[in-house]
N, C-alpha and C. Protein backbone atom coordinates (compact mmCIF):
# COMPACT_ATOMS: atom_id res chain seq x y z
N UNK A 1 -35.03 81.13 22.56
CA UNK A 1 -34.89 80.08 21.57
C UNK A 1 -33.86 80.52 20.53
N UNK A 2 -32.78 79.52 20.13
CA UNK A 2 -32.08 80.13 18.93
C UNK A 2 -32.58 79.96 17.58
N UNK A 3 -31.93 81.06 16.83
CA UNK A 3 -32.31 80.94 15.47
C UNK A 3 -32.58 79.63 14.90
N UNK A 4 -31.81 78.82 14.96
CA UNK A 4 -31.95 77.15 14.87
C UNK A 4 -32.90 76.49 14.99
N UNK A 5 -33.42 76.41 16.46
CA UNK A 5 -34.25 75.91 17.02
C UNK A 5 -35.70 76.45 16.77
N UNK A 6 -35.91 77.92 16.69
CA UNK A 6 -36.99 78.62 16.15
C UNK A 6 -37.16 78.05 14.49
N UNK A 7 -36.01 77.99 13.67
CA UNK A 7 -35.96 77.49 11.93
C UNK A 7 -36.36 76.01 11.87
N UNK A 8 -36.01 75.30 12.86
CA UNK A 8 -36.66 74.18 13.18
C UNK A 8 -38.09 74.15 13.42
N UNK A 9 -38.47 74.21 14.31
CA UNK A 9 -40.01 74.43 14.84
C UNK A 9 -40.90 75.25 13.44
N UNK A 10 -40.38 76.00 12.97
CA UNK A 10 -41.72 76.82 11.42
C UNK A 10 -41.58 75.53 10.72
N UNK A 11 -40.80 75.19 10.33
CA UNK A 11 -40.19 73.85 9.44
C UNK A 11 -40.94 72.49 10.07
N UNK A 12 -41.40 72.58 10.97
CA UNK A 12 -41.78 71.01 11.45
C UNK A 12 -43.49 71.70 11.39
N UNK A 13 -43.97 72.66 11.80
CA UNK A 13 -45.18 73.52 11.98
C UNK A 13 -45.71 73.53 10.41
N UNK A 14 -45.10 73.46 9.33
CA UNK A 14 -45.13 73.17 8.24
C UNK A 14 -45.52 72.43 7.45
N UNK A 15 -44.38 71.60 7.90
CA UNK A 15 -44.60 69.93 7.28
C UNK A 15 -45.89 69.61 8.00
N UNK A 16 -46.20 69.79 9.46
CA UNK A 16 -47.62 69.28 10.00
C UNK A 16 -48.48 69.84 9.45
N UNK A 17 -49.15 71.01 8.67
CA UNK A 17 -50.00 71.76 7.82
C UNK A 17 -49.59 70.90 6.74
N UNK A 18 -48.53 70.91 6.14
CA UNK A 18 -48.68 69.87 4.52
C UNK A 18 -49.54 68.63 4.93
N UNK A 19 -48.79 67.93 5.40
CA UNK A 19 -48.95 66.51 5.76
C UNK A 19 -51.01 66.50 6.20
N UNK A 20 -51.27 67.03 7.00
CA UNK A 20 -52.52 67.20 7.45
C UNK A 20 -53.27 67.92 6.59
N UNK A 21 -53.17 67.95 5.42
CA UNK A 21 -54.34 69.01 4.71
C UNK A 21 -54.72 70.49 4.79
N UNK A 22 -54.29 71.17 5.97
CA UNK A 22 -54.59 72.55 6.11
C UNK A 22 -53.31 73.24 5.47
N UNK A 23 -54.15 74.04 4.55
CA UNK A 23 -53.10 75.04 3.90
C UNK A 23 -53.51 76.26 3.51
N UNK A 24 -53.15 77.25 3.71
CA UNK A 24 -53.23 78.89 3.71
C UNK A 24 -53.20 78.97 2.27
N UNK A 25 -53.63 77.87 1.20
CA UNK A 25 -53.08 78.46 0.01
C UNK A 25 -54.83 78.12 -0.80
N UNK A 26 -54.71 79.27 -1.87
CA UNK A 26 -55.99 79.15 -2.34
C UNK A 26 -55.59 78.37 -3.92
N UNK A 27 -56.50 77.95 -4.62
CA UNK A 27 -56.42 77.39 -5.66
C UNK A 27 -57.56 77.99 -6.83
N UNK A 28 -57.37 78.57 -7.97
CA UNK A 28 -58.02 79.29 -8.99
C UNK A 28 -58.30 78.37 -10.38
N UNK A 29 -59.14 77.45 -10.85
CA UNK A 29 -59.10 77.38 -12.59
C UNK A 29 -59.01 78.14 -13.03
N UNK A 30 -57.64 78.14 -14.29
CA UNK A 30 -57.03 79.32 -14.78
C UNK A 30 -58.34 79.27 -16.38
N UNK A 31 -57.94 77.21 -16.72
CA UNK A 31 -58.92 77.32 -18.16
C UNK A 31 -58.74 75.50 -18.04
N UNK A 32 -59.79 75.07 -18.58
CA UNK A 32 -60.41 74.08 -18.82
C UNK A 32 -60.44 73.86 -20.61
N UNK A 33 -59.52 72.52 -20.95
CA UNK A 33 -59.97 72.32 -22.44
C UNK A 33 -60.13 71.11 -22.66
N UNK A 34 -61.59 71.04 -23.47
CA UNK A 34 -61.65 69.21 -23.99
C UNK A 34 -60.93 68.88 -24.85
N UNK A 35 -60.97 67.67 -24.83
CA UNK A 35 -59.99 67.20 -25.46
C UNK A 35 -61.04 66.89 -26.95
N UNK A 36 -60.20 66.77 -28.16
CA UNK A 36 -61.07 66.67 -29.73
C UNK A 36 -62.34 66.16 -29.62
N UNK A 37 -62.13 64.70 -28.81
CA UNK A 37 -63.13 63.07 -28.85
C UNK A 37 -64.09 63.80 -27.46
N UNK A 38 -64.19 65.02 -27.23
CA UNK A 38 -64.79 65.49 -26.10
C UNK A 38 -64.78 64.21 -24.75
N UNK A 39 -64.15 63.20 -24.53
CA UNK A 39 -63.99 62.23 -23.35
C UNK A 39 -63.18 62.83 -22.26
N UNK A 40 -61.98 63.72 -21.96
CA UNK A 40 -61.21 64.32 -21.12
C UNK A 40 -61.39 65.87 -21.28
N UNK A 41 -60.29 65.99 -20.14
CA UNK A 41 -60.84 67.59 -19.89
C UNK A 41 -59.00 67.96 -19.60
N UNK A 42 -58.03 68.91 -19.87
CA UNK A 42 -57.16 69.18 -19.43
C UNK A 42 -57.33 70.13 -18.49
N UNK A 43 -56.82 70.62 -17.46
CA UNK A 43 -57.32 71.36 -16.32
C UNK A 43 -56.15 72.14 -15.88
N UNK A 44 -56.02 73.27 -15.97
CA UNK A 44 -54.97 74.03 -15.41
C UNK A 44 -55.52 74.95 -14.05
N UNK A 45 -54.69 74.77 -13.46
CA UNK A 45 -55.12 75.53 -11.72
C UNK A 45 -54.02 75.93 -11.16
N UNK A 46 -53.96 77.82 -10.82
CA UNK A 46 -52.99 77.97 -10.04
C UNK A 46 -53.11 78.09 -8.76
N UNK A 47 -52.04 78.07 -7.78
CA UNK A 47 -52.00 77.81 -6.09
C UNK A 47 -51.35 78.96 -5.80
N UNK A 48 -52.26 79.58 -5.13
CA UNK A 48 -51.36 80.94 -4.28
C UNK A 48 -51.08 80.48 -3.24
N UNK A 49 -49.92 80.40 -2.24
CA UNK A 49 -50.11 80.19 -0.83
C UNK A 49 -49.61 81.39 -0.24
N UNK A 50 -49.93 82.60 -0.58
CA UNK A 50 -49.17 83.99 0.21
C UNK A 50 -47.82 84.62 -0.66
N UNK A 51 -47.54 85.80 -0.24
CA UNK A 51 -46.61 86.89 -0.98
C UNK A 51 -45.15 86.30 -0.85
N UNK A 52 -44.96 85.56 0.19
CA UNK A 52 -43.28 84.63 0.20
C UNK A 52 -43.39 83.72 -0.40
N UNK A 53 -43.86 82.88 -1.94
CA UNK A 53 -44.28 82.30 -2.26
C UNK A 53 -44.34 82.21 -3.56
N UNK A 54 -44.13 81.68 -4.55
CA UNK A 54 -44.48 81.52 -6.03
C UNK A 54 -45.91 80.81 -6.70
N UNK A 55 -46.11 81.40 -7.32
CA UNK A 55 -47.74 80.46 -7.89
C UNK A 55 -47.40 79.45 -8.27
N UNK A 56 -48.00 78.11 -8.06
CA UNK A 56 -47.59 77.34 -8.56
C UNK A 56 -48.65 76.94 -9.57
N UNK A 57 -48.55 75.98 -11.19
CA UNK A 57 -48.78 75.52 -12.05
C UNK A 57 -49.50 73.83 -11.61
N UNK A 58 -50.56 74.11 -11.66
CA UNK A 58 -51.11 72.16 -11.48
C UNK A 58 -51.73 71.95 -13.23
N UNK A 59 -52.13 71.10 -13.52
CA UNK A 59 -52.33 70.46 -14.80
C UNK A 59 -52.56 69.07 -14.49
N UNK A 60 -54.29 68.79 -14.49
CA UNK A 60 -54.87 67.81 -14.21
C UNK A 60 -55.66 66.77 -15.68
N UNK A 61 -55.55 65.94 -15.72
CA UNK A 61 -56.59 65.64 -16.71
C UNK A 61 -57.63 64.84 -16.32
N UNK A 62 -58.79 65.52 -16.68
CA UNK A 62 -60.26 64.71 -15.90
C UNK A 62 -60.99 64.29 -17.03
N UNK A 63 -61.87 62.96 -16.49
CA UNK A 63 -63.20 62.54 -17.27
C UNK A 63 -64.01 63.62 -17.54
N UNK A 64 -64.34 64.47 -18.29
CA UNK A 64 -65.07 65.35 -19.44
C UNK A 64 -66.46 65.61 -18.05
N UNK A 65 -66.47 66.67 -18.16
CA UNK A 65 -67.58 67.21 -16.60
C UNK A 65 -67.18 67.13 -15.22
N UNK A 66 -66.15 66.64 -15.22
CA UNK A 66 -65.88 66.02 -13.80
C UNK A 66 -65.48 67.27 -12.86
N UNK A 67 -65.69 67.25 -11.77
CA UNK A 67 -65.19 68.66 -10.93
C UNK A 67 -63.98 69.15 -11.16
N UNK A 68 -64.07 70.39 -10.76
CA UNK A 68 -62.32 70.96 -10.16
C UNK A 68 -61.65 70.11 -9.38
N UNK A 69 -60.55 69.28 -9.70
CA UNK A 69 -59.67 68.47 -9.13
C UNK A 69 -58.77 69.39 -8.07
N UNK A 70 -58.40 68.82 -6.61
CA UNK A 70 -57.94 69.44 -5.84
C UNK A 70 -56.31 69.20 -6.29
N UNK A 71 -55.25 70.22 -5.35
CA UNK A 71 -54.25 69.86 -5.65
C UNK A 71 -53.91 68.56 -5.48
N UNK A 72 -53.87 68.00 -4.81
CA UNK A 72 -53.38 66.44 -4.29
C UNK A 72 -53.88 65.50 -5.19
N UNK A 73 -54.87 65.62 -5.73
CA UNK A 73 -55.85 64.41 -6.40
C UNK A 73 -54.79 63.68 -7.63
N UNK A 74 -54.92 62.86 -7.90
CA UNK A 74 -54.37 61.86 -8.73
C UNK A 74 -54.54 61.79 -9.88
N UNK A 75 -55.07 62.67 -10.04
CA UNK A 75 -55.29 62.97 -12.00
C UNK A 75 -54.44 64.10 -12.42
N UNK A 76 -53.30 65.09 -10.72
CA UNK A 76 -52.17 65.86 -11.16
C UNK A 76 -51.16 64.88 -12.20
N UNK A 77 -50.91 65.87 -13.40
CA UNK A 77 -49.79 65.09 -14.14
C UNK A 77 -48.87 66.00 -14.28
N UNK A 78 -49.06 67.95 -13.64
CA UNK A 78 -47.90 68.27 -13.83
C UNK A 78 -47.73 69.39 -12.22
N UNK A 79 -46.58 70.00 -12.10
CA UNK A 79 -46.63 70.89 -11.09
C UNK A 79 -45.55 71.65 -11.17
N UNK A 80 -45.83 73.10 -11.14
CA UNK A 80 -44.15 73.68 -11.63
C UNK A 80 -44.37 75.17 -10.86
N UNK A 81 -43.74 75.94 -10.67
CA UNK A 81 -43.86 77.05 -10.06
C UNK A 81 -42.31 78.42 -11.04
N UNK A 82 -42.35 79.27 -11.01
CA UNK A 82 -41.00 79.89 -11.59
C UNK A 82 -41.82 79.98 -13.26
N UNK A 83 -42.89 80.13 -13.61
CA UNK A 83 -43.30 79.07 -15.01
C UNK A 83 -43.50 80.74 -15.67
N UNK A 84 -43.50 80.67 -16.91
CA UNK A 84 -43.51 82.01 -17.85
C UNK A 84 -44.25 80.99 -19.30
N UNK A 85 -45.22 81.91 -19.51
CA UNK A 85 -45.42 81.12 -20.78
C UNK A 85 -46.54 80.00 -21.10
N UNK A 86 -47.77 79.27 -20.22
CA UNK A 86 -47.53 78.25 -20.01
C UNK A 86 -49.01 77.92 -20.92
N UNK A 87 -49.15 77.19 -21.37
CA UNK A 87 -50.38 77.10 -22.64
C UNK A 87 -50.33 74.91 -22.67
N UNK A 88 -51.63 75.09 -22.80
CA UNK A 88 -51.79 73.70 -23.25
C UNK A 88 -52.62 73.70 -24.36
N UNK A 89 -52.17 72.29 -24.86
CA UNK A 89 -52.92 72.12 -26.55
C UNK A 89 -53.31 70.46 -26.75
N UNK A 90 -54.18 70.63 -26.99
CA UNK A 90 -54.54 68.96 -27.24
C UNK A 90 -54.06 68.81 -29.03
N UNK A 91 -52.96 68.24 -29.38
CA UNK A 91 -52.40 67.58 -30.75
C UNK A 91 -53.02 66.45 -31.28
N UNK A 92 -54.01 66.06 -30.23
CA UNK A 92 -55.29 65.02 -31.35
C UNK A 92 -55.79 64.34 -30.34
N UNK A 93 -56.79 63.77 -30.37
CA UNK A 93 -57.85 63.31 -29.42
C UNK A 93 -56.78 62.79 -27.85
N UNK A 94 -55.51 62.05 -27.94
CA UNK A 94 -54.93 61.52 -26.82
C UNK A 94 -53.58 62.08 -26.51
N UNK A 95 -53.36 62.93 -27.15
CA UNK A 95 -51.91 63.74 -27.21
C UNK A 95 -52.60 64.91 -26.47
N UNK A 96 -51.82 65.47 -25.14
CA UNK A 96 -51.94 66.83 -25.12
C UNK A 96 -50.66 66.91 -24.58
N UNK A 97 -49.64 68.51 -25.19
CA UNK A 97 -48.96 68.94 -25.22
C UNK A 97 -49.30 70.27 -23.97
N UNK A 98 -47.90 70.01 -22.86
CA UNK A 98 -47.85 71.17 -22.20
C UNK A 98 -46.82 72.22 -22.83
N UNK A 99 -47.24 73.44 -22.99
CA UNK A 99 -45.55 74.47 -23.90
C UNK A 99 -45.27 75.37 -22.53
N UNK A 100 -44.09 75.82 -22.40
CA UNK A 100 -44.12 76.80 -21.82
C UNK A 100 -42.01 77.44 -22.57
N UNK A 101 -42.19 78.65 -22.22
CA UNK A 101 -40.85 79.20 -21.91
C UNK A 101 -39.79 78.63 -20.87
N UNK A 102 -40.23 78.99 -19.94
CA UNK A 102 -39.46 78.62 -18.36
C UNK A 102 -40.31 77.63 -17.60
N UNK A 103 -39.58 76.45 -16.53
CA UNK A 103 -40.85 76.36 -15.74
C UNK A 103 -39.70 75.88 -14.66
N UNK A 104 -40.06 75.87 -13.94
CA UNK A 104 -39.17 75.19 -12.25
C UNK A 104 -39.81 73.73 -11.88
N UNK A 105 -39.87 72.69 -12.94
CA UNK A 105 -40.90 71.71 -12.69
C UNK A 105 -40.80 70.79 -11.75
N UNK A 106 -41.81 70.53 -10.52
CA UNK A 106 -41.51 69.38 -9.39
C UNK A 106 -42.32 68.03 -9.42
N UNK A 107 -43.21 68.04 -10.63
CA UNK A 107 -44.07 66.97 -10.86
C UNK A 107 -44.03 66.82 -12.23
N UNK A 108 -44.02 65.45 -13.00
CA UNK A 108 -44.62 65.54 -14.48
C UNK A 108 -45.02 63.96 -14.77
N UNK A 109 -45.58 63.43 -15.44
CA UNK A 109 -45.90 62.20 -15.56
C UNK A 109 -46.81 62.24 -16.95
N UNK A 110 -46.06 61.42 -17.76
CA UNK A 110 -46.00 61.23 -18.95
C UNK A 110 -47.56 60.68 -19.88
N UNK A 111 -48.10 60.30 -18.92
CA UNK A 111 -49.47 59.69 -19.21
C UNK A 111 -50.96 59.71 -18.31
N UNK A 112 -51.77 59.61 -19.14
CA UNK A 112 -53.16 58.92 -18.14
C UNK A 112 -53.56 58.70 -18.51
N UNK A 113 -54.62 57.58 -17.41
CA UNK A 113 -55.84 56.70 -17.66
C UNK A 113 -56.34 56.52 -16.34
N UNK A 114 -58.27 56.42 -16.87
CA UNK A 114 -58.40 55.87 -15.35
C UNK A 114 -59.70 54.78 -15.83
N UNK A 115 -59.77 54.55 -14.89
CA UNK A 115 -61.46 53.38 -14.76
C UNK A 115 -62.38 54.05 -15.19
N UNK A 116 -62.54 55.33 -14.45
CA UNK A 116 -63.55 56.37 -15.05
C UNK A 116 -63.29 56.37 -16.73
N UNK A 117 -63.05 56.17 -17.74
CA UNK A 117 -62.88 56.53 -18.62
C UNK A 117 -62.46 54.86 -19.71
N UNK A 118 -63.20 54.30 -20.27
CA UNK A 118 -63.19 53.14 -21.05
C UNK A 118 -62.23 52.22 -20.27
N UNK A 119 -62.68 52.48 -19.06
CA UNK A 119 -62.13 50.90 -17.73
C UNK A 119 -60.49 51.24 -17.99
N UNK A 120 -59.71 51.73 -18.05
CA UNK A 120 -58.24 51.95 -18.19
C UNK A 120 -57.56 51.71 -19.89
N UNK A 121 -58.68 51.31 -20.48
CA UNK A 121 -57.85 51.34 -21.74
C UNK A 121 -57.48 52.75 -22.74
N UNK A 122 -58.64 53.93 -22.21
CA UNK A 122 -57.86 55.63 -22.81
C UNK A 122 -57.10 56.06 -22.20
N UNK A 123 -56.10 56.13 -23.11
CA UNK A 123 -54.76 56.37 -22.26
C UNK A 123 -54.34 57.59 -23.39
N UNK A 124 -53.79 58.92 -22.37
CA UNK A 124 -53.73 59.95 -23.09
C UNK A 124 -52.17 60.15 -22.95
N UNK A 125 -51.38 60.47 -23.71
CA UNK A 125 -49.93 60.55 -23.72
C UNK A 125 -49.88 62.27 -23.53
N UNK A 126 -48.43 62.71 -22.09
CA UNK A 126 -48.48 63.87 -22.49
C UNK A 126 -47.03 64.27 -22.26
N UNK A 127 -47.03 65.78 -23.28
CA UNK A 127 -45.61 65.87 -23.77
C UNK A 127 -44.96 67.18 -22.92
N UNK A 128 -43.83 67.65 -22.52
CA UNK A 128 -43.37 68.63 -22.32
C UNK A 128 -42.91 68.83 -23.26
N UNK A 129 -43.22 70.33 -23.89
CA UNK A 129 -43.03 70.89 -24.95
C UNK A 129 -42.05 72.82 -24.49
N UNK A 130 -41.37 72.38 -23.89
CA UNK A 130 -40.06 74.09 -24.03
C UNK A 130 -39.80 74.99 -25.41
N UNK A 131 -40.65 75.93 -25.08
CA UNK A 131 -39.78 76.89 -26.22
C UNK A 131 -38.58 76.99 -26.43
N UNK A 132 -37.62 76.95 -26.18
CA UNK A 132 -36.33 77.10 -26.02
C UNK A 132 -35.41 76.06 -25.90
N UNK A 133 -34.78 76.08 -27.27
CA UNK A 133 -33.40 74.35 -27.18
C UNK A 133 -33.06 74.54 -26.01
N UNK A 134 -31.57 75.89 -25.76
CA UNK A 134 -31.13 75.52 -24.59
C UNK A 134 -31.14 75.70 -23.41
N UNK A 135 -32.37 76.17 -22.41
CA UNK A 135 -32.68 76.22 -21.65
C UNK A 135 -34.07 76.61 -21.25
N UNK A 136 -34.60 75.69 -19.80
CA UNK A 136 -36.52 75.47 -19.54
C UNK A 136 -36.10 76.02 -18.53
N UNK A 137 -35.44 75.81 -17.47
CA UNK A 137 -35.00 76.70 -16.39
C UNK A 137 -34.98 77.92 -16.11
N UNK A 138 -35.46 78.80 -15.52
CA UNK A 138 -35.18 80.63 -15.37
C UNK A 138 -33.61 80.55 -15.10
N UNK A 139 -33.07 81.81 -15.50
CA UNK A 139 -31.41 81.91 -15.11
C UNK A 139 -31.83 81.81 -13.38
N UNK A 140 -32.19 82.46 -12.78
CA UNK A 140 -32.57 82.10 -10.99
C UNK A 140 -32.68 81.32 -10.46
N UNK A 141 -33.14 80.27 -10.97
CA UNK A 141 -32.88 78.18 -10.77
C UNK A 141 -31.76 78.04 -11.52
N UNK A 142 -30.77 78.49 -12.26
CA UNK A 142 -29.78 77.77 -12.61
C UNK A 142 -28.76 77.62 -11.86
């Protein structure tokens, strides 16, 4: 088989493990914080998937008790890997602020709400917050 054709096949062997749910990668709650009005929960979880690999950064926000959210689940609002630094802060009952130094970010979404939580009308705004004017990027992603 050529190099090609072998780089092909891990690459398709791959995507069929993404796509299908099985993944070699474990997932840890790093820290859990309520939010002021105790109604949400911000949720940080990192993803190991092995030593060729970077940890990656999830940041979920859940209805207040609610389980460990898996990676995939729909209450992800952020996902970043390359990340140095990375702290969350709730700035008042519906504001929570993500900070970090660096991050390599592949997910972010600016808000939530769900049914679970006053039928869709709490809606929590959230901010990317970079230490650094001119650059969030590691020099290695630039």
């Amino acid at each position: 088989m050529t190099n090609l054709k072998l780089i092909s096949s891990f690459y398709s062997i791959m995507l069929f493990l993404f796509v299908h749910g099985c993944s070699p990668c474990s997932y840890n709650e790093v820290v859990r914080i309520k939010s002021p009005d105790g109604k949400v929960e911000a949720v940080h979880i990192r993803g190991n998937c092995g030593a060729t690999t970077s940890y990656t950064e999830n940041i979920f926000i859940v209805p207040a008790g609610e389980k460990t959210p898996k990676p995939k689940d729909d209450y992800q609002r952020f996902l970043a890997d390359h990340v140095d630094g990375l702290e969350l802060e709730w700035r008042e009952p519906k504001v929570l602020e993500i900070k970090y130094n660096e991050a390599r970010i592949f997910k972010f979404t600016n808000f939530w709400q769900s049914q679970k939580v006053d039928h869709f009308s709490y809606v929590v705004e959230i901010r990317l917050v970079p230490s650094k004017k001119d650059f969030s990027l590691s020099e290695r992603d630039r």
